[in-house]
N, C-alpha and C. Protein backbone atom coordinates (compact mmCIF):
# COMPACT_ATOMS: atom_id res chain seq x y z
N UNK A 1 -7.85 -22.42 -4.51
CA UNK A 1 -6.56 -22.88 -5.00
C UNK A 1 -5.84 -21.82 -5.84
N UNK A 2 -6.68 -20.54 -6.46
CA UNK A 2 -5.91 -19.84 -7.41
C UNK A 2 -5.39 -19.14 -6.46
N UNK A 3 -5.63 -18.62 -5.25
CA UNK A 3 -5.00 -17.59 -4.51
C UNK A 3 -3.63 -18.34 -3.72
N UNK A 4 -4.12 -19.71 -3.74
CA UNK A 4 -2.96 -20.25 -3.06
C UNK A 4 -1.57 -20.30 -4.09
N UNK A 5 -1.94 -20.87 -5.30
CA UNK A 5 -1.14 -21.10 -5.99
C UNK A 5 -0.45 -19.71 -6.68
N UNK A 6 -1.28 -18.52 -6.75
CA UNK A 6 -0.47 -17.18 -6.63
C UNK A 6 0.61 -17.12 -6.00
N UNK A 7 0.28 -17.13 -4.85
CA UNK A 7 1.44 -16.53 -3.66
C UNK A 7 2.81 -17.40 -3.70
N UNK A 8 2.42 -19.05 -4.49
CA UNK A 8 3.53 -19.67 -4.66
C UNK A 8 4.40 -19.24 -5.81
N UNK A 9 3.67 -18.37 -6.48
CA UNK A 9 4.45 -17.49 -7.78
C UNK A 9 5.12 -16.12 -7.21
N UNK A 10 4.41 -15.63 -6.22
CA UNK A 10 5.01 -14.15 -5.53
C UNK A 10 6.13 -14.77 -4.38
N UNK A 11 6.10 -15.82 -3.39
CA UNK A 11 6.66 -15.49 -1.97
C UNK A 11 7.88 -15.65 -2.15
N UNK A 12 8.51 -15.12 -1.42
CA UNK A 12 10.48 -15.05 -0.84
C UNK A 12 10.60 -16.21 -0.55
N UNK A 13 11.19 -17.62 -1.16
CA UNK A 13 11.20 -19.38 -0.36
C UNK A 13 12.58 -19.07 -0.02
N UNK A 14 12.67 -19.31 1.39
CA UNK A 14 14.17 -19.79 1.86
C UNK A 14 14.95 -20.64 1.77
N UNK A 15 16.48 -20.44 1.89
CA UNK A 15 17.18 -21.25 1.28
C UNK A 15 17.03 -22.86 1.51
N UNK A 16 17.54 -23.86 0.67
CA UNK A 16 17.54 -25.01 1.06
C UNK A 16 16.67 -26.12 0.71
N UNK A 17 15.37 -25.01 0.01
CA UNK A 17 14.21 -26.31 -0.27
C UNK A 17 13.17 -26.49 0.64
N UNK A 18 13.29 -26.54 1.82
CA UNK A 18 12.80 -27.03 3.33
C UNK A 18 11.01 -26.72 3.05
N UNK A 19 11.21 -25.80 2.03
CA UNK A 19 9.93 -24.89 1.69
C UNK A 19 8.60 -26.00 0.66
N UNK A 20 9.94 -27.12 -0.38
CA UNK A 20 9.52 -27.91 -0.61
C UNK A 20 8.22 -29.08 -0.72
N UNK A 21 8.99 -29.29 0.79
CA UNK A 21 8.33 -30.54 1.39
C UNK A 21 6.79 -30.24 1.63
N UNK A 22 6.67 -28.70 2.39
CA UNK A 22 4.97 -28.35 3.02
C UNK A 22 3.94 -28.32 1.69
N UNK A 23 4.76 -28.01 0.93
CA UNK A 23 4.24 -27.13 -0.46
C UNK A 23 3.35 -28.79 -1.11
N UNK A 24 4.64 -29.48 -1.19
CA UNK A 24 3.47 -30.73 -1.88
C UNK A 24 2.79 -31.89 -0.70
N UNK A 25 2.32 -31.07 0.13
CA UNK A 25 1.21 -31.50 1.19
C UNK A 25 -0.12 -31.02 0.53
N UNK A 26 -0.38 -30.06 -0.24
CA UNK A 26 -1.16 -29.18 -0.67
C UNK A 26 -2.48 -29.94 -1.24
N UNK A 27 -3.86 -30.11 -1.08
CA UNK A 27 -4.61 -30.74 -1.37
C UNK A 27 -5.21 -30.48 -2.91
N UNK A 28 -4.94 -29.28 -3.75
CA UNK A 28 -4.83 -28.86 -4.46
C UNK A 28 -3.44 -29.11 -5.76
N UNK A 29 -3.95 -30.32 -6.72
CA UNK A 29 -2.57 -30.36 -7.56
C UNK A 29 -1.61 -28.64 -8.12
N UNK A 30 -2.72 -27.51 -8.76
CA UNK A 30 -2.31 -26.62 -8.93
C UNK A 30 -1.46 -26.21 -8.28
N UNK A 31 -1.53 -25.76 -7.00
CA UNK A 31 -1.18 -25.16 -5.98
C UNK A 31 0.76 -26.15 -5.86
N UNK A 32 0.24 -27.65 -5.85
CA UNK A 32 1.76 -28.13 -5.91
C UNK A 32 2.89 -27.96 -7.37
N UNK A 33 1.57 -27.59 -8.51
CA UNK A 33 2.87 -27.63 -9.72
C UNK A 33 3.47 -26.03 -9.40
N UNK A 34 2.41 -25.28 -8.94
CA UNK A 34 2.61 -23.92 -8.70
C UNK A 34 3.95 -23.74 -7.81
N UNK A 35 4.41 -24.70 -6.95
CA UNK A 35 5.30 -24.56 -5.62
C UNK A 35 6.54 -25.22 -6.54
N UNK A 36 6.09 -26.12 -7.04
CA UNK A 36 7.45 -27.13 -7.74
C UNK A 36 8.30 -25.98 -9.18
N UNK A 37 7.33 -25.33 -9.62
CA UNK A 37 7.73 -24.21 -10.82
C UNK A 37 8.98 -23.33 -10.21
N UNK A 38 8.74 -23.48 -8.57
CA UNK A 38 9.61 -22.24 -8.41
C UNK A 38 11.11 -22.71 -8.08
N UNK A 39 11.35 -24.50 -8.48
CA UNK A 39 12.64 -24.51 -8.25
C UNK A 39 13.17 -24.46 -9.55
N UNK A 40 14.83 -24.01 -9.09
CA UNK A 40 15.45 -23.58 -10.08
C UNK A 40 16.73 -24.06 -9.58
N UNK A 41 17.96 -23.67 -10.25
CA UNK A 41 19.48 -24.17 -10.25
C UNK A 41 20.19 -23.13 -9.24
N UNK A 42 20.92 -23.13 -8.69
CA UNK A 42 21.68 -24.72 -8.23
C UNK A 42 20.73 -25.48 -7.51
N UNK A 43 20.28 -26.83 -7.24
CA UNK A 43 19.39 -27.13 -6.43
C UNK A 43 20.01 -27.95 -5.34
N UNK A 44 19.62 -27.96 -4.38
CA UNK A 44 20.37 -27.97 -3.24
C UNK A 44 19.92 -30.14 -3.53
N UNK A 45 20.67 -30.79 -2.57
CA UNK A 45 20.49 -32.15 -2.73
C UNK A 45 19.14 -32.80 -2.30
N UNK A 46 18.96 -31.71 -0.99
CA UNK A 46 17.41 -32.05 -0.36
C UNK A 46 16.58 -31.63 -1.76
N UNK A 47 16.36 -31.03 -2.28
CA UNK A 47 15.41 -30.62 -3.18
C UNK A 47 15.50 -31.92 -4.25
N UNK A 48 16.35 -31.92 -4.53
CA UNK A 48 17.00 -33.41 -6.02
C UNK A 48 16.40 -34.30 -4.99
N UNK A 49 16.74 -34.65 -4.22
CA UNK A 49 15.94 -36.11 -3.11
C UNK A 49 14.43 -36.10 -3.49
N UNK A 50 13.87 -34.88 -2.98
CA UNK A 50 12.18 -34.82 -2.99
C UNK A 50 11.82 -34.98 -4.43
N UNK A 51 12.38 -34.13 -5.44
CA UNK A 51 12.19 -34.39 -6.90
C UNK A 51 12.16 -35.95 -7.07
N UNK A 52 13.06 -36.67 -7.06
CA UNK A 52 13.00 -38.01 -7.17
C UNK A 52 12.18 -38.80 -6.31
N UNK A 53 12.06 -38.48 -5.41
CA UNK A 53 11.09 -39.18 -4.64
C UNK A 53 9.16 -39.42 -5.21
N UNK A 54 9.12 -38.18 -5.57
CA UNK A 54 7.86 -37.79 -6.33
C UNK A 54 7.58 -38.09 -7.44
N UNK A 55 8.30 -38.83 -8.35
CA UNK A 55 8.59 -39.71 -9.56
C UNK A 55 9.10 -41.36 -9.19
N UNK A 56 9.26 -41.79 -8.32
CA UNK A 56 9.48 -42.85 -7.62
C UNK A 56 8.04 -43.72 -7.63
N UNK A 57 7.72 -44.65 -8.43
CA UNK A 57 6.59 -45.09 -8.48
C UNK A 57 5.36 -45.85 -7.03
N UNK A 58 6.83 -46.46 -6.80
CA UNK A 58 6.68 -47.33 -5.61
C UNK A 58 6.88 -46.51 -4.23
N UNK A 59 7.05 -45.29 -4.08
CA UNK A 59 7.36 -44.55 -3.18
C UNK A 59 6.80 -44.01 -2.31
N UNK A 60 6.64 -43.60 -1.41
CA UNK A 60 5.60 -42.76 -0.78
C UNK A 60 4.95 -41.45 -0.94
N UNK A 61 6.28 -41.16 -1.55
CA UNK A 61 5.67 -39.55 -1.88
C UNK A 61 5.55 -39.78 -3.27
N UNK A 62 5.32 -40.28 -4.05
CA UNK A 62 5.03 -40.69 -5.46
C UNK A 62 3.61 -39.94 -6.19
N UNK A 63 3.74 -39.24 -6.71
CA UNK A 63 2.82 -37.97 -6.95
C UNK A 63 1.93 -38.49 -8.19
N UNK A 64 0.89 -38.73 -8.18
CA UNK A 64 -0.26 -39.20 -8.93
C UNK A 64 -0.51 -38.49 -10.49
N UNK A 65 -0.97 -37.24 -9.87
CA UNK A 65 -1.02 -35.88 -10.62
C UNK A 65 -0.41 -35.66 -12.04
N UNK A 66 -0.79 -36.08 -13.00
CA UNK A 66 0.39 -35.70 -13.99
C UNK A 66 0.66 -33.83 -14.45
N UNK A 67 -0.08 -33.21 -13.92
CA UNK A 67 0.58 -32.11 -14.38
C UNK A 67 1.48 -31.25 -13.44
N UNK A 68 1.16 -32.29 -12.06
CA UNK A 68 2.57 -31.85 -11.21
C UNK A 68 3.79 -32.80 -11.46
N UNK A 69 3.72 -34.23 -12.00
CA UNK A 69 4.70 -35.28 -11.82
C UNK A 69 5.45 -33.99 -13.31
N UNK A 70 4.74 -33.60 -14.50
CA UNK A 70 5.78 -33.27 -15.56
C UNK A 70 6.33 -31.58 -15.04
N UNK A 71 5.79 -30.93 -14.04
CA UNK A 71 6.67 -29.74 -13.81
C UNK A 71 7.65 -30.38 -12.61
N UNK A 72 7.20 -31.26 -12.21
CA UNK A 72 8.73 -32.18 -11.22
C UNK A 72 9.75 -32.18 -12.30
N UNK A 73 9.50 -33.16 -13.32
CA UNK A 73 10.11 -33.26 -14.53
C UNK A 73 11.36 -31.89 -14.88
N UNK A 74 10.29 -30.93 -15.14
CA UNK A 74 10.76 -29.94 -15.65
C UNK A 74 11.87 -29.26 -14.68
N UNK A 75 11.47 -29.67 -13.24
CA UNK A 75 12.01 -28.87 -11.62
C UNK A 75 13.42 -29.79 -12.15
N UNK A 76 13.61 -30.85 -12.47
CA UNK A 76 15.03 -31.80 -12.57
C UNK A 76 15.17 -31.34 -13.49
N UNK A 77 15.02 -30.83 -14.65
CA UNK A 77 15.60 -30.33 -16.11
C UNK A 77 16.54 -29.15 -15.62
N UNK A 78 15.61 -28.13 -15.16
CA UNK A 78 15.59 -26.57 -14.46
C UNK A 78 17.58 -26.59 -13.47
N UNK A 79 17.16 -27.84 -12.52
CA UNK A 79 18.71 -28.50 -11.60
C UNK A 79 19.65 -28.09 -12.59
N UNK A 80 19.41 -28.76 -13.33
CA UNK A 80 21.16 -29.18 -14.16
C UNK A 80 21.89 -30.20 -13.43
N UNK A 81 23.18 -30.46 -13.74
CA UNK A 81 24.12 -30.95 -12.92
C UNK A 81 23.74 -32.40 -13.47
N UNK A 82 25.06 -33.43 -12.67
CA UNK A 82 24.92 -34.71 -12.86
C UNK A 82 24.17 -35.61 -12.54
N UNK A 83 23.90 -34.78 -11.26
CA UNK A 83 22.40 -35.84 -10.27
C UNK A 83 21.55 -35.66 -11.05
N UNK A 84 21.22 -34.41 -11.57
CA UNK A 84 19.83 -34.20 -12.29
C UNK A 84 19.73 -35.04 -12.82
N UNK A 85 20.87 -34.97 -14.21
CA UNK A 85 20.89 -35.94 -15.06
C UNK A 85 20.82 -37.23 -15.18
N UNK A 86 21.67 -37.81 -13.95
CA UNK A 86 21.37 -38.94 -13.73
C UNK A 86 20.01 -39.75 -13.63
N UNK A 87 19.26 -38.79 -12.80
CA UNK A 87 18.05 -38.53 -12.43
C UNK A 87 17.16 -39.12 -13.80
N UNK A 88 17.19 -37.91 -14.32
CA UNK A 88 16.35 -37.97 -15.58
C UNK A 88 16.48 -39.30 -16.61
N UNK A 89 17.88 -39.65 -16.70
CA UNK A 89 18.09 -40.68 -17.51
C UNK A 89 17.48 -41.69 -16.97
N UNK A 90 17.85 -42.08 -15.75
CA UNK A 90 16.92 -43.49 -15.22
C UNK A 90 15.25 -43.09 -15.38
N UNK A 91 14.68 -41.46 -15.26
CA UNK A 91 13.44 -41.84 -15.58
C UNK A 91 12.81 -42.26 -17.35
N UNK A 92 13.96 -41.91 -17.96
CA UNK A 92 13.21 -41.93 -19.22
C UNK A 92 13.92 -43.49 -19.60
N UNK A 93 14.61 -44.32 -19.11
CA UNK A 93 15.17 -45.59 -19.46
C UNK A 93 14.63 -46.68 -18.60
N UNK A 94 13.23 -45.89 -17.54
CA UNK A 94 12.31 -47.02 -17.12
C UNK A 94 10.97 -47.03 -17.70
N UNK A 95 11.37 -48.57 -18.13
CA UNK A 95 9.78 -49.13 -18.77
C UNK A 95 8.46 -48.87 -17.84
N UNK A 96 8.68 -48.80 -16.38
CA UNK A 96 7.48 -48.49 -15.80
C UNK A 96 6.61 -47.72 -15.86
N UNK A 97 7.16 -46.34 -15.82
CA UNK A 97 6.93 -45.26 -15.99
C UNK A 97 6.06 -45.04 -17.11
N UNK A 98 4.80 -43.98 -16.61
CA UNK A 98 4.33 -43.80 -18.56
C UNK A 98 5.18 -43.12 -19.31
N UNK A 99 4.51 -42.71 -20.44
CA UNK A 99 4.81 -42.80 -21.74
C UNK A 99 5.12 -41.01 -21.41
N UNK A 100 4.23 -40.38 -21.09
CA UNK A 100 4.37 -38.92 -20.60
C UNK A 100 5.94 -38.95 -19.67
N UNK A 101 5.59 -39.20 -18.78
CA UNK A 101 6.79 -39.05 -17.97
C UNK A 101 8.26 -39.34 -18.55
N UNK A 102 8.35 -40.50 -19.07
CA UNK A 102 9.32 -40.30 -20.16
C UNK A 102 9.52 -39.59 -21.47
N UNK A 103 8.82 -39.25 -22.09
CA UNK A 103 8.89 -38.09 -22.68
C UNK A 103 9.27 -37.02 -22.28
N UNK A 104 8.52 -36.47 -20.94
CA UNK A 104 9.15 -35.02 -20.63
C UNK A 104 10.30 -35.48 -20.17
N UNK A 105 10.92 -36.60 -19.56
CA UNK A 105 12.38 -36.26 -19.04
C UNK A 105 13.26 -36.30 -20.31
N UNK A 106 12.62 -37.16 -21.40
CA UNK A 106 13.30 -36.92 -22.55
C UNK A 106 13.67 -35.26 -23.25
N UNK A 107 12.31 -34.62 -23.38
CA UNK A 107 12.40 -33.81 -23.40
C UNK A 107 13.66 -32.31 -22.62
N UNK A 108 13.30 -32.78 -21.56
CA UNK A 108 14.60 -32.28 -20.27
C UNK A 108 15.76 -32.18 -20.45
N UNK A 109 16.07 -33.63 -20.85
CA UNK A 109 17.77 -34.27 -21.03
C UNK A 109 17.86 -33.56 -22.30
N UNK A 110 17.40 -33.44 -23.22
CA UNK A 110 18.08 -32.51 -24.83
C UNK A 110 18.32 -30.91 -24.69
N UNK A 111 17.17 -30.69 -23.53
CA UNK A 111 17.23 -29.15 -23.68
C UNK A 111 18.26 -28.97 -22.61
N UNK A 112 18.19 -29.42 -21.55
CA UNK A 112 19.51 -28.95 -20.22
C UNK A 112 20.33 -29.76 -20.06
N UNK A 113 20.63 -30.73 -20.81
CA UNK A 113 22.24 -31.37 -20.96
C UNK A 113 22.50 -31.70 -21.93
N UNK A 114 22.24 -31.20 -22.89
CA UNK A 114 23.20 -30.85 -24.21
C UNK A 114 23.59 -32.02 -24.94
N UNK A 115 24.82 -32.53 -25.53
CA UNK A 115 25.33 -33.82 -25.90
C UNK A 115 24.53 -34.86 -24.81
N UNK A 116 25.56 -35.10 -23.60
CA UNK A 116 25.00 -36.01 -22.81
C UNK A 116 23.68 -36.42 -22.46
N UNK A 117 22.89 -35.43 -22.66
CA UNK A 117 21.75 -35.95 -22.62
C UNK A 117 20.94 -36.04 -23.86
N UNK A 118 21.48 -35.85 -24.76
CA UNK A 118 20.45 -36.29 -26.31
C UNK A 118 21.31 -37.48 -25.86
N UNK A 119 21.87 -38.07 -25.93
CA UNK A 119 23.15 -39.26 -25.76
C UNK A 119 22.43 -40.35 -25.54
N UNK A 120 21.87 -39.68 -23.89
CA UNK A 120 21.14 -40.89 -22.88
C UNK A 120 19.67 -41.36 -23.70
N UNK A 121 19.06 -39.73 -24.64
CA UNK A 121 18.25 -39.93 -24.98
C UNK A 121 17.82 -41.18 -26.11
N UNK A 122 19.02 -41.01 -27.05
CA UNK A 122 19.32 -42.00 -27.87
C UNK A 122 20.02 -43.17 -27.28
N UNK A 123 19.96 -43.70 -26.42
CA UNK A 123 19.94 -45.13 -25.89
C UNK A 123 19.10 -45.74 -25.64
N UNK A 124 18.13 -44.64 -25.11
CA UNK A 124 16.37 -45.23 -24.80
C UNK A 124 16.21 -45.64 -26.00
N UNK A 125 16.01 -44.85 -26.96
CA UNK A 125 15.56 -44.94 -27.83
C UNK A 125 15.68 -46.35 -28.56
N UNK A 126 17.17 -46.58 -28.38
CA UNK A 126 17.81 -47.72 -29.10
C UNK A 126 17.09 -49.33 -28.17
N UNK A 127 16.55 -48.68 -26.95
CA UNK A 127 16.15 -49.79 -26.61
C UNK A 127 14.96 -50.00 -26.20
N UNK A 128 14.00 -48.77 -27.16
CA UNK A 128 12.75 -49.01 -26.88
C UNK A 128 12.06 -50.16 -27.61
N UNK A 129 11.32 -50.67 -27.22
CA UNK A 129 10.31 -51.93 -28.19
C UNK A 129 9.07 -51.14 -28.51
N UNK A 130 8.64 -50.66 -27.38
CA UNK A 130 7.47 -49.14 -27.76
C UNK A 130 7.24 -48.68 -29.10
N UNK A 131 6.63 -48.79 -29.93
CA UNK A 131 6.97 -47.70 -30.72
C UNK A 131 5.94 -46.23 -30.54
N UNK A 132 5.44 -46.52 -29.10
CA UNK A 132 4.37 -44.71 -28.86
C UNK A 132 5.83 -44.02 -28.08
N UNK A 133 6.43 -45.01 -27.27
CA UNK A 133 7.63 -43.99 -26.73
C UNK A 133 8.79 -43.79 -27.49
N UNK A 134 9.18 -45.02 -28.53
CA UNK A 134 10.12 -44.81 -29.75
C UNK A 134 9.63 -43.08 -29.94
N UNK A 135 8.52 -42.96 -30.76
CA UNK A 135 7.95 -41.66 -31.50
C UNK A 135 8.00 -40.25 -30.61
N UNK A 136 8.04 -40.55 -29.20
CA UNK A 136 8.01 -39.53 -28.15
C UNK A 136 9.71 -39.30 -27.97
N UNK A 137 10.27 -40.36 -28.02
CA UNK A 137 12.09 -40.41 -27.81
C UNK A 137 12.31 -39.80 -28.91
N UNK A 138 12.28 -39.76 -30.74
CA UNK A 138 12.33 -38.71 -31.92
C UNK A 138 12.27 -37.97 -31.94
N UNK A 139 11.09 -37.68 -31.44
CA UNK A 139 10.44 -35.85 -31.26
C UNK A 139 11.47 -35.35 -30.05
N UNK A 140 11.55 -35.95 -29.22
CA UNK A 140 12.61 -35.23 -28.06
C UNK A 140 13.66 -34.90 -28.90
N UNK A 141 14.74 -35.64 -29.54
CA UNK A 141 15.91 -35.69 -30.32
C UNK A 141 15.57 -34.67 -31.10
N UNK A 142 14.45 -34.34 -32.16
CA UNK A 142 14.72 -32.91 -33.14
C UNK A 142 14.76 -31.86 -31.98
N UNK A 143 14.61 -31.65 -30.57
CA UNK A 143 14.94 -30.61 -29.98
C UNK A 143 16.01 -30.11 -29.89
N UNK A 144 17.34 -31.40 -30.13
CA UNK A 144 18.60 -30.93 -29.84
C UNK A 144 18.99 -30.00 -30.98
N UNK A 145 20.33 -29.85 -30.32
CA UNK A 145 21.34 -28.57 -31.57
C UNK A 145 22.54 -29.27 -32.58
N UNK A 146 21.69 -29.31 -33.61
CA UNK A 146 23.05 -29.76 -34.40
C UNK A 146 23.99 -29.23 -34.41
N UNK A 147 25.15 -30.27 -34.92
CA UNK A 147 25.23 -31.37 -35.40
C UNK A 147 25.02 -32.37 -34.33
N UNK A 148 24.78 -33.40 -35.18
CA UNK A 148 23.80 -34.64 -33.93
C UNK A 148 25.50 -35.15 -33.38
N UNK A 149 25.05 -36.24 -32.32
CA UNK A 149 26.34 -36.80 -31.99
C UNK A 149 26.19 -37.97 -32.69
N UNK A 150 27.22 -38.83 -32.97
CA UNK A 150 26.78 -40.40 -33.59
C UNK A 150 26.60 -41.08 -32.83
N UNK A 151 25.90 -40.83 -31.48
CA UNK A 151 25.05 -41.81 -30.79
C UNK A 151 23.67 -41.69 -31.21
N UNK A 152 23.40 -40.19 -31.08
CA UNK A 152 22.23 -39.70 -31.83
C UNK A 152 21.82 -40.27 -32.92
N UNK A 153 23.01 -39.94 -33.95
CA UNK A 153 22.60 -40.15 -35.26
C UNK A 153 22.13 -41.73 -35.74
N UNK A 154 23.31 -42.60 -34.98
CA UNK A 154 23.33 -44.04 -35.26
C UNK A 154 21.40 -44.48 -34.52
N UNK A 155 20.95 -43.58 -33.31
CA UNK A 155 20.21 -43.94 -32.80
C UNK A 155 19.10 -43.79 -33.76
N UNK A 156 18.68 -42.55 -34.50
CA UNK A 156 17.89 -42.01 -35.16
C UNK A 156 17.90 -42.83 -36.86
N UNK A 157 18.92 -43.24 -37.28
CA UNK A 157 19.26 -44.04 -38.58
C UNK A 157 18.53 -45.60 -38.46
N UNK A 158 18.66 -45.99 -37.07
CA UNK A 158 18.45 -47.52 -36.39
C UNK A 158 16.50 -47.09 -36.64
N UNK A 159 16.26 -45.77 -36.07
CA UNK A 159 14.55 -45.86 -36.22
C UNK A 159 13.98 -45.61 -37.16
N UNK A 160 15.23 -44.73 -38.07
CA UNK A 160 14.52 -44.61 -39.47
C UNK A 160 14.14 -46.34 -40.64
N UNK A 161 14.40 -47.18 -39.98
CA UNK A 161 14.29 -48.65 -40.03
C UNK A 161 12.88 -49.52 -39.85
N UNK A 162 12.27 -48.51 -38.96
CA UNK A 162 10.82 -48.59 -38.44
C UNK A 162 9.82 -48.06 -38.84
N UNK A 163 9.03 -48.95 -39.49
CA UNK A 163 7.57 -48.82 -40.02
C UNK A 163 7.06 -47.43 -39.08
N UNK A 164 7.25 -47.66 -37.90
CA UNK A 164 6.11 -46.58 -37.20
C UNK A 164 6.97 -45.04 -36.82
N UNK A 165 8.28 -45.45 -37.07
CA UNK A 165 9.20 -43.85 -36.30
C UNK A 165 9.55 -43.85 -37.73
N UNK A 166 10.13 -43.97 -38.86
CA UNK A 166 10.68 -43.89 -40.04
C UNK A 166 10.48 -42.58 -40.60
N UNK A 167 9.18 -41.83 -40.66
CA UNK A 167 8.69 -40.45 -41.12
C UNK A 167 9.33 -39.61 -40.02
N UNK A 168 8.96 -39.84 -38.36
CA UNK A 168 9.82 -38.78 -37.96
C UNK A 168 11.25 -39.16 -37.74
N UNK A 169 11.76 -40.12 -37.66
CA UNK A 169 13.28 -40.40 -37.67
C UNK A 169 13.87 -39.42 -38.75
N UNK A 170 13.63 -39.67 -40.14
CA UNK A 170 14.30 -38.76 -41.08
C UNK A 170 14.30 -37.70 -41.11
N UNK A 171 12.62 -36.88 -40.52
CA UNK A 171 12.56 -35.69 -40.51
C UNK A 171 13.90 -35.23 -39.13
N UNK A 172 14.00 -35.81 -38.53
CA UNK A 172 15.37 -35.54 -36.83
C UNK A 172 16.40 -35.38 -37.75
N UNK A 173 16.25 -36.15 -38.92
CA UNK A 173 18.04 -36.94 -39.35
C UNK A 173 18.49 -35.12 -39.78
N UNK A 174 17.38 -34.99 -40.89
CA UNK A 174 16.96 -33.54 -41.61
C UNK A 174 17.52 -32.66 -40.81
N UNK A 175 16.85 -32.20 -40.19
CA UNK A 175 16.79 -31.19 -38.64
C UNK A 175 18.39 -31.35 -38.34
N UNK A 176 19.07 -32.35 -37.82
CA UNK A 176 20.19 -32.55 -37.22
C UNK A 176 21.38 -32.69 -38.01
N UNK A 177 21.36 -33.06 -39.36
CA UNK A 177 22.24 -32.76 -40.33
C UNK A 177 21.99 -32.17 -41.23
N UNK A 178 21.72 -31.20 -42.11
CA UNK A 178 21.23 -30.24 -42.49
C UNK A 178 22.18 -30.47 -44.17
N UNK A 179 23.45 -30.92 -43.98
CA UNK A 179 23.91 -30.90 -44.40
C UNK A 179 24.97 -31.95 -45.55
N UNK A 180 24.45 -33.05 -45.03
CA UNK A 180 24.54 -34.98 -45.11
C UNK A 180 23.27 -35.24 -45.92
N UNK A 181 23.45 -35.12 -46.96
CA UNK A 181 22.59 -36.13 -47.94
C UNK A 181 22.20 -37.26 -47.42
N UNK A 182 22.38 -38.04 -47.04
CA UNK A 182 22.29 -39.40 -46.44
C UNK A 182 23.10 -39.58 -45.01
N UNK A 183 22.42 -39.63 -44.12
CA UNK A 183 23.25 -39.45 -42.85
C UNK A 183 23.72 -40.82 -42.34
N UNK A 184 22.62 -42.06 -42.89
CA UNK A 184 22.82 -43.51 -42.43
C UNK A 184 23.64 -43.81 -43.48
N UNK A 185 23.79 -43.70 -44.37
CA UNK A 185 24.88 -44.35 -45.61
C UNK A 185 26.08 -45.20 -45.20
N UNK A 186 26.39 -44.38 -44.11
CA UNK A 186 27.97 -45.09 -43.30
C UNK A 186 27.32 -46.41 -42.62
N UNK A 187 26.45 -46.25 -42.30
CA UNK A 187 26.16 -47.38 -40.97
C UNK A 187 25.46 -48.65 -41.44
């Protein structure tokens, strides 16, 4: 598997993705996070299809593996664009999904869509009952770039409310307003 999963770090993949599909046939998980690492932006729609498909619980191609399902993750971060995003938001705003998997798309949405996606992030958040994915949705949020948005902020003020997110909620609030003595005061 290491020699296989090399060559998926060295070879020329042709346009379109098409390269995709063979790659996570691979009996070897390595070998598939190894193939999935190598997509990047712009991503063509076939590629966004298979990405989602492979995070699709109920699906066929629904990928077991968690250290290929979170470089899928990362392969939709990597996209950009609205599908991505779209993408990502429905994975981190389904309860099905574990706790990992939503995290890294959480993770995803702060670092490669900016506002809009700390945004989406802080809606989960607002409607998690969780409090292991509440605490995983926080930690995503101190990734963003202040200044927070007041979806963010209102989101992060609402968890600083919570026995179990309250320590890292404030430490985000910290991080994201730097500059606001009290960032919930208004709300």
């Amino acid at each position: 598997p290491r020699t296989a999963a090399a060559a998926w770090t060295a070879a020329t993949l042709p346009a379109g993705g098409t390269w995709l599909d063979a790659s996570q046939q691979h009996a070897w998980s390595e070998v598939r996070a190894a193939a999935v690492a190598r997509v990047v932006a712009p991503c063509d729609p076939a590629v966004l299809a298979r990405l989602r498909g492979s995070l699709d619980l109920a699906g066929p191609r629904n990928e077991p593996d968690a250290v290929v399902s979170r470089e899928v993750i990362a392969a939709l971060g990597r996209c950009g664009g609205d599908d991505a995003r779209a993408a990502l938001t429905a994975l981190v705003a389904d309860g099905a999904q574990g706790v990992e998997r939503r995290a890294e798309a959480a993770r995803q949405l702060v670092d490669h869509h900016a506002t809009a996606g700390a945004d989406a992030v802080a809606a989960a958040l607002r409607a998690a009952a969780d409090p292991a994915i509440g605490l995983r949705l926080v930690r995503a949020l101190q990734r963003a770039e202040p200044p927070a948005s007041p979806a963010v902020r209102d989101a992060l003020c609402a968890a600083a409310g919570q026995d179990q997110l309250a320590a890292a909620a404030r430490r985000a609030l910290r991080d994201l307003a730097p500059d606001d003595e009290n960032p919930c005061a208004a709300r």
